[in-house]
PDB file of N, CA and C in Angstrom:
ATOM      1  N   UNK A   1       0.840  -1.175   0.000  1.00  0.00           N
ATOM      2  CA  UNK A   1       0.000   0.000   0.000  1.00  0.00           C
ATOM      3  C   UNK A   1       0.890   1.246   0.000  1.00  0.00           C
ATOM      4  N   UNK A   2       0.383   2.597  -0.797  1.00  0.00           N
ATOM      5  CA  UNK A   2       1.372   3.120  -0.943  1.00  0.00           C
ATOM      6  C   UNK A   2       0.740   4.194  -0.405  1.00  0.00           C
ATOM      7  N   UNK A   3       1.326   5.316   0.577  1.00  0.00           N
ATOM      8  CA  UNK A   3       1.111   6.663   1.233  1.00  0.00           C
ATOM      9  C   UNK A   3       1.788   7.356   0.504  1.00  0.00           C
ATOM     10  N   UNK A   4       0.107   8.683   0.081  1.00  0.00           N
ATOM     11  CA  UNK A   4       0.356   9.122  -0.831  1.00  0.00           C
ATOM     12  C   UNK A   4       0.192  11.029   0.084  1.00  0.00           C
ATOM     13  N   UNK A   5       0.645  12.028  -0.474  1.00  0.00           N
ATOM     14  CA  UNK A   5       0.396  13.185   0.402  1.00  0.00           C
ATOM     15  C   UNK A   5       0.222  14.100  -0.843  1.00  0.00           C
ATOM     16  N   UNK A   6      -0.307  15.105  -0.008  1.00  0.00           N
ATOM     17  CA  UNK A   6      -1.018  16.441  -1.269  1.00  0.00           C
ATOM     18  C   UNK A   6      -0.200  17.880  -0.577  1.00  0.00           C
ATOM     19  N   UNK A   7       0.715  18.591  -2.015  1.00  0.00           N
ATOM     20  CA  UNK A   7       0.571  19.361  -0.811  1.00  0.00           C
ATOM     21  C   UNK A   7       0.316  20.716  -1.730  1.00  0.00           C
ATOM     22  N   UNK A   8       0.191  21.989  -1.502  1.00  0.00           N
ATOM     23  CA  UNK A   8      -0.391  23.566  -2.376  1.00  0.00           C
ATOM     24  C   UNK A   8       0.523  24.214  -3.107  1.00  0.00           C
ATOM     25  N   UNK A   9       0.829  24.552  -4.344  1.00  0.00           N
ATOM     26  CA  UNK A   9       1.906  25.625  -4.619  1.00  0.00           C
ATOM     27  C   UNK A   9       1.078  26.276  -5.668  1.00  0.00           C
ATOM     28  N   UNK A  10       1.870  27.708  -5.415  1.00  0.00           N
ATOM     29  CA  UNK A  10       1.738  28.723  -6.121  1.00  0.00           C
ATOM     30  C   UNK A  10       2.736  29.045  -7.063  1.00  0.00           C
ATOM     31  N   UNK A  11       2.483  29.560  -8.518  1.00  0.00           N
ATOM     32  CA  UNK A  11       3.597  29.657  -9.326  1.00  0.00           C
ATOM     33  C   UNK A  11       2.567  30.433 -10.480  1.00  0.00           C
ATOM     34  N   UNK A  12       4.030  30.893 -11.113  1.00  0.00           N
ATOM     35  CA  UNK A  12       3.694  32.208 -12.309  1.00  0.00           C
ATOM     36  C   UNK A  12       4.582  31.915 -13.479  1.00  0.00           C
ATOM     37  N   UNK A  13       3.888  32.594 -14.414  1.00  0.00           N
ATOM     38  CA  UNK A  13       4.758  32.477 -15.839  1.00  0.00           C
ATOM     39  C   UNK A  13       4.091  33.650 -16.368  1.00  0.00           C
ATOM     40  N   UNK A  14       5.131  34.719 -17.212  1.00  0.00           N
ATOM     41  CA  UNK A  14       5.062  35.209 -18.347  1.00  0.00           C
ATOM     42  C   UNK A  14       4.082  34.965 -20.004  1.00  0.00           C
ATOM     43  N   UNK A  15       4.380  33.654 -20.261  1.00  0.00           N
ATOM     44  CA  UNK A  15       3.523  32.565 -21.360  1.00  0.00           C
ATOM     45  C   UNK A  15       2.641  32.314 -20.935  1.00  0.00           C
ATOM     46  N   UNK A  16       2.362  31.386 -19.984  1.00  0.00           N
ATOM     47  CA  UNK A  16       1.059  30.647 -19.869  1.00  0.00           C
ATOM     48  C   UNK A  16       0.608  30.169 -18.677  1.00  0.00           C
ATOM     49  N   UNK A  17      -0.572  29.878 -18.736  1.00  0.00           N
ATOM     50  CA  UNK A  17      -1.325  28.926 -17.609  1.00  0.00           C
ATOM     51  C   UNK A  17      -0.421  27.458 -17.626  1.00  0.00           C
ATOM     52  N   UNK A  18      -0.073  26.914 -18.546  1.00  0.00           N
ATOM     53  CA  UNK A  18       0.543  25.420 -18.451  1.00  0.00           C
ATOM     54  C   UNK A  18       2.109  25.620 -18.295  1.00  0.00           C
ATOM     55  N   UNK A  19       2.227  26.692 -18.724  1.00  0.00           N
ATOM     56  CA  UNK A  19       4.226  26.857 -18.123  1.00  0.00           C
ATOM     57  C   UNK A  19       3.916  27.600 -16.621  1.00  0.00           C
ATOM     58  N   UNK A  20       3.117  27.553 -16.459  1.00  0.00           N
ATOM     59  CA  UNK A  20       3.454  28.505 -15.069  1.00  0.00           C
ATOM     60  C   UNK A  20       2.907  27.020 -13.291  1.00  0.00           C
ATOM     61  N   UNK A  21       1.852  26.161 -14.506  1.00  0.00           N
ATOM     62  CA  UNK A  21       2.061  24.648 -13.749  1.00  0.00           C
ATOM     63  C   UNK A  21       3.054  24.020 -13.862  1.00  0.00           C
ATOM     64  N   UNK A  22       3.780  23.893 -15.122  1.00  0.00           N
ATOM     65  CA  UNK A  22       5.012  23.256 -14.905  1.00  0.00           C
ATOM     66  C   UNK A  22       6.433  23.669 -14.394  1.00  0.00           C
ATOM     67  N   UNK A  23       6.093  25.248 -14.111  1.00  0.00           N
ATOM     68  CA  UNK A  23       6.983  25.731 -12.917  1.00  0.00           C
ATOM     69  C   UNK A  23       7.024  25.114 -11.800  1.00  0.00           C
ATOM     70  N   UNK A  24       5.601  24.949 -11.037  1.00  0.00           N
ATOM     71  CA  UNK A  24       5.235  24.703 -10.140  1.00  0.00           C
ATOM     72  C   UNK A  24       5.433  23.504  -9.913  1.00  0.00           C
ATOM     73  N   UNK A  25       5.717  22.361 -10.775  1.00  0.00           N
ATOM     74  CA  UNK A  25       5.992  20.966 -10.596  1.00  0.00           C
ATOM     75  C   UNK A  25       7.363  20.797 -10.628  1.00  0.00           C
ATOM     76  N   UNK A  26       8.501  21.898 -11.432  1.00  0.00           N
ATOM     77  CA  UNK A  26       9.407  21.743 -11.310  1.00  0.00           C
ATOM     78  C   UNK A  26      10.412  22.586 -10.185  1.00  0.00           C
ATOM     79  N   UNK A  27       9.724  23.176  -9.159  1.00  0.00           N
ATOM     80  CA  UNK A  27      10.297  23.984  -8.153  1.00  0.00           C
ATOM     81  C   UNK A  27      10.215  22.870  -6.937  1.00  0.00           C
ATOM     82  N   UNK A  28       8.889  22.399  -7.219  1.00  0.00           N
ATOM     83  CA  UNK A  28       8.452  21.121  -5.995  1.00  0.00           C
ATOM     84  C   UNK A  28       9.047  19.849  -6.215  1.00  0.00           C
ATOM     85  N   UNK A  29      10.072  19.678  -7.398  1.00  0.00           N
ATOM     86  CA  UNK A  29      10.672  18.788  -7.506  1.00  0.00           C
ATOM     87  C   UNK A  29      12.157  18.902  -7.240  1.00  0.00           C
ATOM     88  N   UNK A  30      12.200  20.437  -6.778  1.00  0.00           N
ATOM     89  CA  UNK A  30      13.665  20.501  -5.866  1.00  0.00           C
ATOM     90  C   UNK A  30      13.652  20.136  -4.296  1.00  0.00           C
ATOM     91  N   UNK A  31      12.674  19.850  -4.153  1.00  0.00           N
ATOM     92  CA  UNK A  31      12.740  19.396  -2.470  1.00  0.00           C
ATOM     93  C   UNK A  31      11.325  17.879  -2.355  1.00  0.00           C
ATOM     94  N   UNK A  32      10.985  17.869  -3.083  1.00  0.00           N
ATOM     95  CA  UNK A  32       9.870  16.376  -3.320  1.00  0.00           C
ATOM     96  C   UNK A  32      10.183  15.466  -4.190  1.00  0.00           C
ATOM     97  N   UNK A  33      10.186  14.240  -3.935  1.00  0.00           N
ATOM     98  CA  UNK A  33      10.566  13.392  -4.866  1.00  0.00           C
ATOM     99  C   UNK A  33       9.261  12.247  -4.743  1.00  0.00           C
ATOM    100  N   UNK A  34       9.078  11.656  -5.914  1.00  0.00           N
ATOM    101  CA  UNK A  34       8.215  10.926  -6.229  1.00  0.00           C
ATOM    102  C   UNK A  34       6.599  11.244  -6.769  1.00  0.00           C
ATOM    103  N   UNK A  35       7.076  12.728  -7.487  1.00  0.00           N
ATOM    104  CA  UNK A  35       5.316  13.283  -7.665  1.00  0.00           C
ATOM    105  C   UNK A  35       4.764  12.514  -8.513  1.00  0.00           C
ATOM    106  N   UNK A  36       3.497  12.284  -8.435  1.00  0.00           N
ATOM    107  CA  UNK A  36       2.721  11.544  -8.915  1.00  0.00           C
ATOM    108  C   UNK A  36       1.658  11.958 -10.050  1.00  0.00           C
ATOM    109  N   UNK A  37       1.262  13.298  -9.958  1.00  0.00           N
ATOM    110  CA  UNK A  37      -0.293  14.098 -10.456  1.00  0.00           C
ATOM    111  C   UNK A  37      -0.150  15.532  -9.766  1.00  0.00           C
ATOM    112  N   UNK A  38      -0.465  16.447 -10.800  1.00  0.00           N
ATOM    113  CA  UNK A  38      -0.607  17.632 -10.596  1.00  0.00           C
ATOM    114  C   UNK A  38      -2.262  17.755 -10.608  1.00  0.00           C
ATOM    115  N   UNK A  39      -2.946  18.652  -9.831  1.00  0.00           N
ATOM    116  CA  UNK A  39      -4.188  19.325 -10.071  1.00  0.00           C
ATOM    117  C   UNK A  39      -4.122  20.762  -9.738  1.00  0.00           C
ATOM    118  N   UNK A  40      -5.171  21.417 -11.196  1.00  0.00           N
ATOM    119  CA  UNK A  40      -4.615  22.251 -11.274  1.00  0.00           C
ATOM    120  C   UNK A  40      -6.235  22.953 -10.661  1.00  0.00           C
ATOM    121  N   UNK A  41      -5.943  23.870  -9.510  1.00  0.00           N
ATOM    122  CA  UNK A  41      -6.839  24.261  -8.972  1.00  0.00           C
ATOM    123  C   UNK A  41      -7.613  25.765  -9.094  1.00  0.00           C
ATOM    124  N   UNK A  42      -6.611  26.532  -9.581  1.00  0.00           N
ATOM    125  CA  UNK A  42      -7.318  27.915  -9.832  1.00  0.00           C
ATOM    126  C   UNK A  42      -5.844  28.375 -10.632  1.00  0.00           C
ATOM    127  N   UNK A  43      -6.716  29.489 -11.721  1.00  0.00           N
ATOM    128  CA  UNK A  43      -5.945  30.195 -12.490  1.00  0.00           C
ATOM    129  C   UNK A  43      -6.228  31.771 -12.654  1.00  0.00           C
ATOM    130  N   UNK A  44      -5.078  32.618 -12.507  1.00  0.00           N
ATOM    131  CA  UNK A  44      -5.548  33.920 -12.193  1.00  0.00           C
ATOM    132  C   UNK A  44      -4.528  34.045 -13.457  1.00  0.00           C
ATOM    133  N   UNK A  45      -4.722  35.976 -13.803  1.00  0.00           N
ATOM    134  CA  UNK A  45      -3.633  36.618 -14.591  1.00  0.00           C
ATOM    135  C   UNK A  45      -3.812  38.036 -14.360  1.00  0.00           C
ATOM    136  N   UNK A  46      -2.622  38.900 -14.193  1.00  0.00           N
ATOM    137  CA  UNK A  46      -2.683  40.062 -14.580  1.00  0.00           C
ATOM    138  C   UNK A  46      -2.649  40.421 -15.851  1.00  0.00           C
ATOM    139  N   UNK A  47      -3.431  41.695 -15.786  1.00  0.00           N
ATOM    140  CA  UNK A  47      -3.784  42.146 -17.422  1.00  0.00           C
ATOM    141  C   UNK A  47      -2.976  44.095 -17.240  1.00  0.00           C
ATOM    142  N   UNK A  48      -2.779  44.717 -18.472  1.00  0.00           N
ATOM    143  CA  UNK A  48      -1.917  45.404 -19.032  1.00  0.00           C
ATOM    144  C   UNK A  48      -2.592  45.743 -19.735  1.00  0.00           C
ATOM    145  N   UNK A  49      -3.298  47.018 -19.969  1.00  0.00           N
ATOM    146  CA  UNK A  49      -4.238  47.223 -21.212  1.00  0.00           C
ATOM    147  C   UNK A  49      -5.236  46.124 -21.596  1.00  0.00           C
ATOM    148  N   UNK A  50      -4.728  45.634 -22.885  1.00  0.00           N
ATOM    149  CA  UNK A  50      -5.644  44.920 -23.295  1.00  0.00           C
ATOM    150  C   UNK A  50      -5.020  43.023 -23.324  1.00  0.00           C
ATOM    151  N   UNK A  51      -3.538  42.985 -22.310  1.00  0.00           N
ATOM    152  CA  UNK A  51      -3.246  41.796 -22.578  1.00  0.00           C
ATOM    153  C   UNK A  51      -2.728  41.308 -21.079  1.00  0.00           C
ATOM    154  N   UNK A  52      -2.354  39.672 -21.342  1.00  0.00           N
ATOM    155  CA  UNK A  52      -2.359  39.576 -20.199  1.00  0.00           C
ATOM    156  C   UNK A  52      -0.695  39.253 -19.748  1.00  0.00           C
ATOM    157  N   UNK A  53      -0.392  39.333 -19.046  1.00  0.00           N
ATOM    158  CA  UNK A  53       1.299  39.757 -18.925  1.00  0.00           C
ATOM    159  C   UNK A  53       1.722  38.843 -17.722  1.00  0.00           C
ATOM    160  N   UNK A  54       0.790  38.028 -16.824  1.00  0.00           N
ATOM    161  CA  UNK A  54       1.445  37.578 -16.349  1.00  0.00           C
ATOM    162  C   UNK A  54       0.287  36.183 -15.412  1.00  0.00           C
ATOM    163  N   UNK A  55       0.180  34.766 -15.999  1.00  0.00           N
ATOM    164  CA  UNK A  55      -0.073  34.112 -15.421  1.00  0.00           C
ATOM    165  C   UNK A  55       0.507  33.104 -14.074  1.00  0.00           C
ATOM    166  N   UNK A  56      -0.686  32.943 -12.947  1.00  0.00           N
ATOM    167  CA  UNK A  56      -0.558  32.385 -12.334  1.00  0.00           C
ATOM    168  C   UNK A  56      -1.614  31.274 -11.579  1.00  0.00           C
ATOM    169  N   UNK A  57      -1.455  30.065 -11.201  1.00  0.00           N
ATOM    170  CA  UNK A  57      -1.835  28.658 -11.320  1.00  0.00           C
ATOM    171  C   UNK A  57      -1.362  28.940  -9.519  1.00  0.00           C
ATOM    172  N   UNK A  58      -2.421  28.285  -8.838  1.00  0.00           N
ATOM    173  CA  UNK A  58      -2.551  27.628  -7.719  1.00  0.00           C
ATOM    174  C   UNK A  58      -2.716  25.793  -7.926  1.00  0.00           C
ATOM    175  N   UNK A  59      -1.609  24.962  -7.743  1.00  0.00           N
ATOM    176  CA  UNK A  59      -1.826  23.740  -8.078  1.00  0.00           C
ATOM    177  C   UNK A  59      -1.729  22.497  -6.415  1.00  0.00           C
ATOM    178  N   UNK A  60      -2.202  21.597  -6.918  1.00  0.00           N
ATOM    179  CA  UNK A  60      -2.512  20.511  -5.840  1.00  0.00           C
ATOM    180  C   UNK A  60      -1.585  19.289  -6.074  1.00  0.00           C
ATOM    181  N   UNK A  61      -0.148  18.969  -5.570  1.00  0.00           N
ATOM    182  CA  UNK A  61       0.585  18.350  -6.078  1.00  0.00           C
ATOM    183  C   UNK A  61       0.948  16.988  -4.862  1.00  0.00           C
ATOM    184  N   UNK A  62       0.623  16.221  -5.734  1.00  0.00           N
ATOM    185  CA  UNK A  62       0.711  14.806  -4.899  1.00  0.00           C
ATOM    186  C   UNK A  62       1.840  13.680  -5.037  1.00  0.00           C
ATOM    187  N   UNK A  63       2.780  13.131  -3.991  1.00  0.00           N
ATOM    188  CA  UNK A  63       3.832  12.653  -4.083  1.00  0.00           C
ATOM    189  C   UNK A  63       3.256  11.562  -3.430  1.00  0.00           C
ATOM    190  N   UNK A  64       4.152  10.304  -3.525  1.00  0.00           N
ATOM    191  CA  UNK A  64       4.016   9.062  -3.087  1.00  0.00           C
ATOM    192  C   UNK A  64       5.305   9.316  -1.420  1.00  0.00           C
ATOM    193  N   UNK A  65       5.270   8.666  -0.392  1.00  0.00           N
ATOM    194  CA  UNK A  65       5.823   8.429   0.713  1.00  0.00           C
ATOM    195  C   UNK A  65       6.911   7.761   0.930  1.00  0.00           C
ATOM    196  N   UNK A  66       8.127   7.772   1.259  1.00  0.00           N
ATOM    197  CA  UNK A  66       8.827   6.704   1.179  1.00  0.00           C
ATOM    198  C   UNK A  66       8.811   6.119   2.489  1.00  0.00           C
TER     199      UNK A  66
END
């Protein structure tokens, strides 16, 4: 049986909603090992006139236990 844990990060990107999750999976993979599934829980952006300049992803990231 395998113990599994969830835990919250916040992260941003310039480009996108999906580079600014895979920030977030790759910052949590400097101190977590064994992630399993990202969920991606809320997405915000600042806007600049008429564009948007800077996304950010609240994600739900789940690792296995050793």
């Amino acid at each position: 049986m395998a113990v599994l844990k969830v835990i919250e990060v916040m992260a941003n990107s310039n480009k996108s909603w999906e580079d600014a999750a895979k920030n977030a999976v790759k910052h949590a993979a400097k101190s977590v090992k064994n992630i399993r599934s990202v969920y991606l829980k809320e997405q915000t952006a600042n806007v600049e006139g008429e564009n948007l300049v800077d996304y950010r992803v609240n994600v739900k990231i789940t690792f296995e236990v050793d």
